[in-house]
Protein backbone atom coordinates (compact mmCIF):
# COMPACT_ATOMS: atom_id res chain seq x y z
CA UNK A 1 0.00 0.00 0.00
CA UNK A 2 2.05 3.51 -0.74
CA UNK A 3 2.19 5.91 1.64
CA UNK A 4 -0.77 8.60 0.38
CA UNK A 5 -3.62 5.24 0.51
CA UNK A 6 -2.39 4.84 3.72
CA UNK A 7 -2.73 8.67 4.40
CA UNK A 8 -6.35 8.60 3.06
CA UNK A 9 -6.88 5.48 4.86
CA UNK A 10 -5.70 7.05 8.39
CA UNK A 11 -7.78 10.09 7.76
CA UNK A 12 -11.00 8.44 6.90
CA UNK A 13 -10.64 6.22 9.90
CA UNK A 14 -10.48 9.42 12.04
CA UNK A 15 -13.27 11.32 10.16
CA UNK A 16 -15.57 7.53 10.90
CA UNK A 17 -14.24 7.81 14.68
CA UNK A 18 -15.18 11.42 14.93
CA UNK A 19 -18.55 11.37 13.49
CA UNK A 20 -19.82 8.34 15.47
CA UNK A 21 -17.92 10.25 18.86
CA UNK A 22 -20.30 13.27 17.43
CA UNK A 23 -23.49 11.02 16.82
CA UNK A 24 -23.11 9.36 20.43
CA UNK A 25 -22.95 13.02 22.31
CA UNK A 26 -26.04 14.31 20.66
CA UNK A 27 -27.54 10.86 21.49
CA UNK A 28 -26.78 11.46 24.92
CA UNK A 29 -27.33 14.95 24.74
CA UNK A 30 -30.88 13.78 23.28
CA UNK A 31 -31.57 11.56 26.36
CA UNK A 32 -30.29 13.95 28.73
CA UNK A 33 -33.15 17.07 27.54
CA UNK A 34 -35.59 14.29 27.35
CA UNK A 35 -34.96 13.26 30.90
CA UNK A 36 -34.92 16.64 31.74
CA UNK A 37 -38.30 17.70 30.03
CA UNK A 38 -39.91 14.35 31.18
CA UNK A 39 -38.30 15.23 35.11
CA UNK A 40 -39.89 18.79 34.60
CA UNK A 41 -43.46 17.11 33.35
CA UNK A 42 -43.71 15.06 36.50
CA UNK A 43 -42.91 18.16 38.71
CA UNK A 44 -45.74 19.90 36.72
CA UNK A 45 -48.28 16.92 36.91
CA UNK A 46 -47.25 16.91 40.48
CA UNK A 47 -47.77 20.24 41.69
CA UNK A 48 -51.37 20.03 39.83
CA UNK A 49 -52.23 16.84 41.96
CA UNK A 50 -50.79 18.45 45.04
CA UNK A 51 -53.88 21.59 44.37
CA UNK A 52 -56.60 19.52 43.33
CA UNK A 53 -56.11 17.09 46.08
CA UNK A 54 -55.59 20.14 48.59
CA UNK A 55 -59.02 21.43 47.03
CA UNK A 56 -60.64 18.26 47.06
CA UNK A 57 -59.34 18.48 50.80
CA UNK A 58 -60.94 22.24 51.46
CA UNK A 59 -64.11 21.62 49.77
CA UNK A 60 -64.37 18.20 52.33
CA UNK A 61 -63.58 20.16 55.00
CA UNK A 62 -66.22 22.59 53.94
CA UNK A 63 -68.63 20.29 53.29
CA UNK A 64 -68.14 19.02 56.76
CA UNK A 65 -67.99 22.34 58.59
CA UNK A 66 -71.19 23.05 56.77
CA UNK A 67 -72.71 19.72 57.35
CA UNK A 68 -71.96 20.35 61.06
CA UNK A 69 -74.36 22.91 61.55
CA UNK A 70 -77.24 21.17 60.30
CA UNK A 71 -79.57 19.92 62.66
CA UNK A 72 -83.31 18.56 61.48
CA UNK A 73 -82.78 20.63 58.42
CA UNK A 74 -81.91 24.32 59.72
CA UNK A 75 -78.83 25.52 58.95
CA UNK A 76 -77.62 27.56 62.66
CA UNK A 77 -74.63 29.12 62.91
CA UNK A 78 -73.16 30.54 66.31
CA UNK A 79 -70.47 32.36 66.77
CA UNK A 80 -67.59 30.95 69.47
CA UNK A 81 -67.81 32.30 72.90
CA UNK A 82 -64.29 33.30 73.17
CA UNK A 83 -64.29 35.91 70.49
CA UNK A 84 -63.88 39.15 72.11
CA UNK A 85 -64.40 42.69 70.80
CA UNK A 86 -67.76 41.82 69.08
CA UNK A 87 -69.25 44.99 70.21
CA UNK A 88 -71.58 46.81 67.62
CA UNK A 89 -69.66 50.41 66.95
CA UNK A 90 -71.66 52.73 65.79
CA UNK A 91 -70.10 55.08 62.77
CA UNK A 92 -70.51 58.97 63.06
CA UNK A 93 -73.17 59.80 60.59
CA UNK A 94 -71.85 62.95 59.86
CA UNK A 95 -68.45 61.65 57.98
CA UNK A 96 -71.02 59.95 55.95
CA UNK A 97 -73.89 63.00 55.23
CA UNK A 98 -73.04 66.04 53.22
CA UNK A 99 -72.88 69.56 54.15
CA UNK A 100 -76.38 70.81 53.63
CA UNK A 101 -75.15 73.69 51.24
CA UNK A 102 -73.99 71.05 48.92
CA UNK A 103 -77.36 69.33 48.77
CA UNK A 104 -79.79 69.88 45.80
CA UNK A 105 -83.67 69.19 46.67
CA UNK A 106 -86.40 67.91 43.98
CA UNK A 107 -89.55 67.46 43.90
CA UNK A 108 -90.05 64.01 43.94
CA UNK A 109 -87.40 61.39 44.97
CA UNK A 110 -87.48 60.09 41.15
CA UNK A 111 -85.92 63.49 39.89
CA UNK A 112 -83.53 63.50 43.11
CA UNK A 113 -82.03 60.04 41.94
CA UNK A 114 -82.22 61.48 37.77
CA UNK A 115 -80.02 64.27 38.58
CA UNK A 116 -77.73 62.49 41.23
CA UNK A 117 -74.03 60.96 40.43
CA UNK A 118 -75.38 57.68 40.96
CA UNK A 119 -74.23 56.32 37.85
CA UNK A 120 -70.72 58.15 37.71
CA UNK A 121 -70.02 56.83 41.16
CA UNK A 122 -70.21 53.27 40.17
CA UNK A 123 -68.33 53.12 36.46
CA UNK A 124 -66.98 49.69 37.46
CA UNK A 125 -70.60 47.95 37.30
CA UNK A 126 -70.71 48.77 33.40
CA UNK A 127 -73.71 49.88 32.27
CA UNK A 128 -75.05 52.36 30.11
CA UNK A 129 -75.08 56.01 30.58
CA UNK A 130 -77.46 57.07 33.28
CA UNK A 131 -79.24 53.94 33.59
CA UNK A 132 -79.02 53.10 37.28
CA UNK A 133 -80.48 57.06 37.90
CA UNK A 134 -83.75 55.61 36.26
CA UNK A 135 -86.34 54.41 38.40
CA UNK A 136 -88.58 51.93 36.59
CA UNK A 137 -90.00 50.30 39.56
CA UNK A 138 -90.15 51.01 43.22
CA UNK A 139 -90.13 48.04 44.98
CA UNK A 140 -90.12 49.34 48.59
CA UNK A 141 -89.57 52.57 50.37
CA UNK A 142 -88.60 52.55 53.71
CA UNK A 143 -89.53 56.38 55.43
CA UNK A 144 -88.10 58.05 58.37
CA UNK A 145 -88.10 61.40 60.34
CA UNK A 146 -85.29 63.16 57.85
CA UNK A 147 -84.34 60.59 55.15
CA UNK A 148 -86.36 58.44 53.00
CA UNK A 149 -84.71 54.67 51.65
CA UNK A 150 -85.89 53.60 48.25
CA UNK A 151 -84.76 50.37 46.91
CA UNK A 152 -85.96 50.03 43.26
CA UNK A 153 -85.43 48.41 39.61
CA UNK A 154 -83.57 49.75 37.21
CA UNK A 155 -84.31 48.46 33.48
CA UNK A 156 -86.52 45.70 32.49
CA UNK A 157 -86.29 42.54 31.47
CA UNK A 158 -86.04 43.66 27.66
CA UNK A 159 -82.21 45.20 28.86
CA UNK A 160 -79.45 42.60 28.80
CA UNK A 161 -78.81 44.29 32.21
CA UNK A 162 -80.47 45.07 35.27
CA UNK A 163 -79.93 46.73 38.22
CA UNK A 164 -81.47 46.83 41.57
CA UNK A 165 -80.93 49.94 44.07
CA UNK A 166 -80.94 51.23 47.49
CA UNK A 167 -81.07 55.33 47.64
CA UNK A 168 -81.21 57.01 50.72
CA UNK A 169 -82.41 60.74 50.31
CA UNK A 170 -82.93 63.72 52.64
CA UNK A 171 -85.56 65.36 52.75
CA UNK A 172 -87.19 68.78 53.73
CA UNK A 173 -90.53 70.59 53.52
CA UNK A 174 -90.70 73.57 51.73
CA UNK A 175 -94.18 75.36 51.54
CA UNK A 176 -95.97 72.65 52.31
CA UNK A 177 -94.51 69.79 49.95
CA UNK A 178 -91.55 67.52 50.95
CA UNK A 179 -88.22 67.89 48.33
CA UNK A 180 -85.41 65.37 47.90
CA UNK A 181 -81.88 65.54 47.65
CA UNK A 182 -79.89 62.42 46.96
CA UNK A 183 -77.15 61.41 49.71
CA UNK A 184 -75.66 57.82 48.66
CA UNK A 185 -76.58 54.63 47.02
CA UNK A 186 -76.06 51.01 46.71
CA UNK A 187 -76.82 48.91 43.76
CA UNK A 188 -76.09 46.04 42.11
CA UNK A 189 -76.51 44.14 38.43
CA UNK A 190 -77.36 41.33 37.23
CA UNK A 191 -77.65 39.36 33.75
CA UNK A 192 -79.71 36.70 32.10
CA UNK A 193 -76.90 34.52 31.94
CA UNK A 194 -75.26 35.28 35.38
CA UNK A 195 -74.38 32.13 37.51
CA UNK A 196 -75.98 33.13 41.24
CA UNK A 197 -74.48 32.09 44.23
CA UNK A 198 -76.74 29.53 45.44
CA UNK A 199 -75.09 29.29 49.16
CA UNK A 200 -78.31 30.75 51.54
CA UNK A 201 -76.16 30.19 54.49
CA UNK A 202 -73.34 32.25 52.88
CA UNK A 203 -75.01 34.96 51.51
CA UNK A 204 -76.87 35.57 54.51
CA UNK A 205 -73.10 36.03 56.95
CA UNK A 206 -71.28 37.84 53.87
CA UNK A 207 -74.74 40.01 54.23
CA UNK A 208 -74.36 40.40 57.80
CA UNK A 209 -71.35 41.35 57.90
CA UNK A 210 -71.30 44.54 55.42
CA UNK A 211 -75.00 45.59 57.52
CA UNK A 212 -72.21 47.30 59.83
CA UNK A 213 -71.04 50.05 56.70
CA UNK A 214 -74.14 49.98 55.19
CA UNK A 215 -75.90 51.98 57.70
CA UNK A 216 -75.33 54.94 55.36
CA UNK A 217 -78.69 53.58 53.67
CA UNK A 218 -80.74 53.43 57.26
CA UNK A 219 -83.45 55.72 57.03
CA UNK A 220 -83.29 56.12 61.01
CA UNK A 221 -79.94 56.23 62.00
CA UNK A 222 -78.51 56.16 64.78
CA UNK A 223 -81.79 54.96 66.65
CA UNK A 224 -82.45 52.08 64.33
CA UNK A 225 -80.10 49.25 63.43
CA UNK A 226 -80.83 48.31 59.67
CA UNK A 227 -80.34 45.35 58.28
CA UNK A 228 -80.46 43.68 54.90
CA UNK A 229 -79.48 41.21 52.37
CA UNK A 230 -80.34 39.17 49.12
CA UNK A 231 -81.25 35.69 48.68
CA UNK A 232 -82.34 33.41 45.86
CA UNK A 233 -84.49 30.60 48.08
CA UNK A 234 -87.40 30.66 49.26
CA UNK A 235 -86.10 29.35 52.74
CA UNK A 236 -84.91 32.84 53.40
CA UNK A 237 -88.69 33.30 54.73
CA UNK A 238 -87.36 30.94 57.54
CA UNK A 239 -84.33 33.32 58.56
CA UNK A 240 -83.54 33.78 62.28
CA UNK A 241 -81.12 36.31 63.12
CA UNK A 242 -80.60 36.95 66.77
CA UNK A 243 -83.57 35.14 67.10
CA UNK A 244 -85.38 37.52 65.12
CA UNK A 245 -87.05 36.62 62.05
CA UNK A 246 -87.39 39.88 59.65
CA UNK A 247 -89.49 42.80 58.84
CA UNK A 248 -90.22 41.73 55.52
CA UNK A 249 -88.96 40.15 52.70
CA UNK A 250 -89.43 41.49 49.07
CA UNK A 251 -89.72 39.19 46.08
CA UNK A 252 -88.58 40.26 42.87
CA UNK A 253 -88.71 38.51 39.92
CA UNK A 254 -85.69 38.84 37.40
CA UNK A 255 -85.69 37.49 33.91
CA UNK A 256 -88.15 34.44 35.10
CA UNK A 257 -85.69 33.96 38.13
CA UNK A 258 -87.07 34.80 41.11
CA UNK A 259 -85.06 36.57 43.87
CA UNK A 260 -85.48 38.11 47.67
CA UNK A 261 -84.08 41.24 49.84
CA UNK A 262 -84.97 40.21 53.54
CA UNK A 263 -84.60 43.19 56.02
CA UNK A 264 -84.95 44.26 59.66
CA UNK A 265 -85.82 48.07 60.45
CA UNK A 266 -84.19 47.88 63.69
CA UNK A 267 -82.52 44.50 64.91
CA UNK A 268 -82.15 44.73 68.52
CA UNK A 269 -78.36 43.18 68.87
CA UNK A 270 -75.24 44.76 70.30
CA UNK A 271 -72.85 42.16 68.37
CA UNK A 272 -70.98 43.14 65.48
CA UNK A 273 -72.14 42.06 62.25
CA UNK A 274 -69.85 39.07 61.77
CA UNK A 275 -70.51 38.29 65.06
CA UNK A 276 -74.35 37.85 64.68
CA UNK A 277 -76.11 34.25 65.27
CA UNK A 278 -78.64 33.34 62.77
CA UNK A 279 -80.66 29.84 61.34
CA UNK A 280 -82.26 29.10 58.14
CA UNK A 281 -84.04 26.22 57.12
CA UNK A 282 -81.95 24.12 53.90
CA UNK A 283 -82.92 24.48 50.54
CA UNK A 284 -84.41 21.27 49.46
């Protein structure tokens, strides 16, 4: 064999060694990213087990604190005796009102609640232009010594919205008729297509709760503690708070759905709201 055969021969011996020496390294680098994405997968697939068994967990332990408070089919809930500072605190109504100069009387509360800000002051419930300040249908007005409450509709069910609102207005008597000036409001929306929390026993504590900085809307404050809340069951006419079952309770019927606003016009408790016992029979 001469001497440049053999050269060739040498060199194409090295150029076979270093190609498989290449091909081996990217097979291992191969198996090595494939480890690493399948490691990586399993922490993933973990993690997600880890939550949904820890929510599996929550919603059993849920389920069993609610569960535990059913007796004969009432739903009672009592607050521990240990909790201290439950004390109802009464706000100042003043850091609430507005200065009487600043107040603009109507006619009728209608107009007070057409020219208000009612609708600029809640932007992030999205509706249209003005339409909470219309009142297409008073469903209740609650009246006392200065202010009036009105808790109406707003829109039918033709809108693909709806809204349903407390107003509390001052009012004054000038030559003989009463005006209106609009002080604050609370309302609320709903759709055709909106899932409703179907929890009685939870809407009635989340309820309870706020009644404490909602007594902007009491007609009769400070003498009269007023209390309120929405429910979607009929059960609601079984409500027990403080051993007190309500004033009323207002049906309302919302794009074939029927819904409820329980109140008290003065519950006689000194508990804070959160603090408050109440019982209500179980939805069947």
């Amino acid at each position: 064999m001469t001497d440049s055969r053999k050269v060739m021969t040498a060199q194409f011996s090295d150029d076979l060694l270093k190609k498989i020496v290449i091909d081996k390294l990217e097979m291992i680098k191969e198996v090595y990213i494939m480890k690493k994405i399948l490691k990586l997968m399993l922490i993933i697939i973990g993690a997600i087990v880890s939550i949904f068994i820890a929510l599996i967990g929550i919603g059993l332990f849920v389920d069993f604190e609610y569960d535990d408070h059913i007796k004969n089919g009432r739903y009672t809930y009592v607050p521990e005796e240990e909790n201290k500072d439950n004390q109802y605190v009464e706000f100042t109504m003043s850091d609430y009102d507005k200065n009487d100069e600043m107040l603009v009387y109507y006619g009728t509360i209608e107009e007070a609640i057409l020219n208000s800000p009612l609708n600029a002051e809640n932007e992030e419930l999205s509706v249209p232009a003005d339409f909470l300040n219309h009142v297409d249908k008073i469903l209740h007005i609650w009246q006392g010594e200065d202010y009036d409450t009105i808790f109406y509709r707003a829109g039918t069910d033709k809108d693909n919205v709806q809204g349903l609102v407390m107003v509390r207005c001052k009012k004054q008597t000038q030559h003989g008729y009463i005006q209106y000036a609009f002080m604050n409001a609370s309302p609320i929306t709903t759709k055709k297509d909106r899932i409703l929390l179907d929890d009685i026993a939870e809407l009635i504590r989340s309820s309870l709760k706020m009644s404490d900085f909602q007594q902007d809307l009491n007609p009769n404050y400070p003498s009269n503690r007023f209390v309120f809340g929405y429910a979607h069951d009929k059960e609601i006419y079984s409500l027990e708070v403080e051993g007190q079952k309500p004033d009323g309770v207002i049906e309302i019927n919302v794009y074939d759905r029927t819904m409820y606003l329980w109140y008290y016009n003065d519950l006689k408790s000194n508990k804070r709201g959160d603090y408050l016992s109440y019982s209500v029979d179980v939805p069947k």
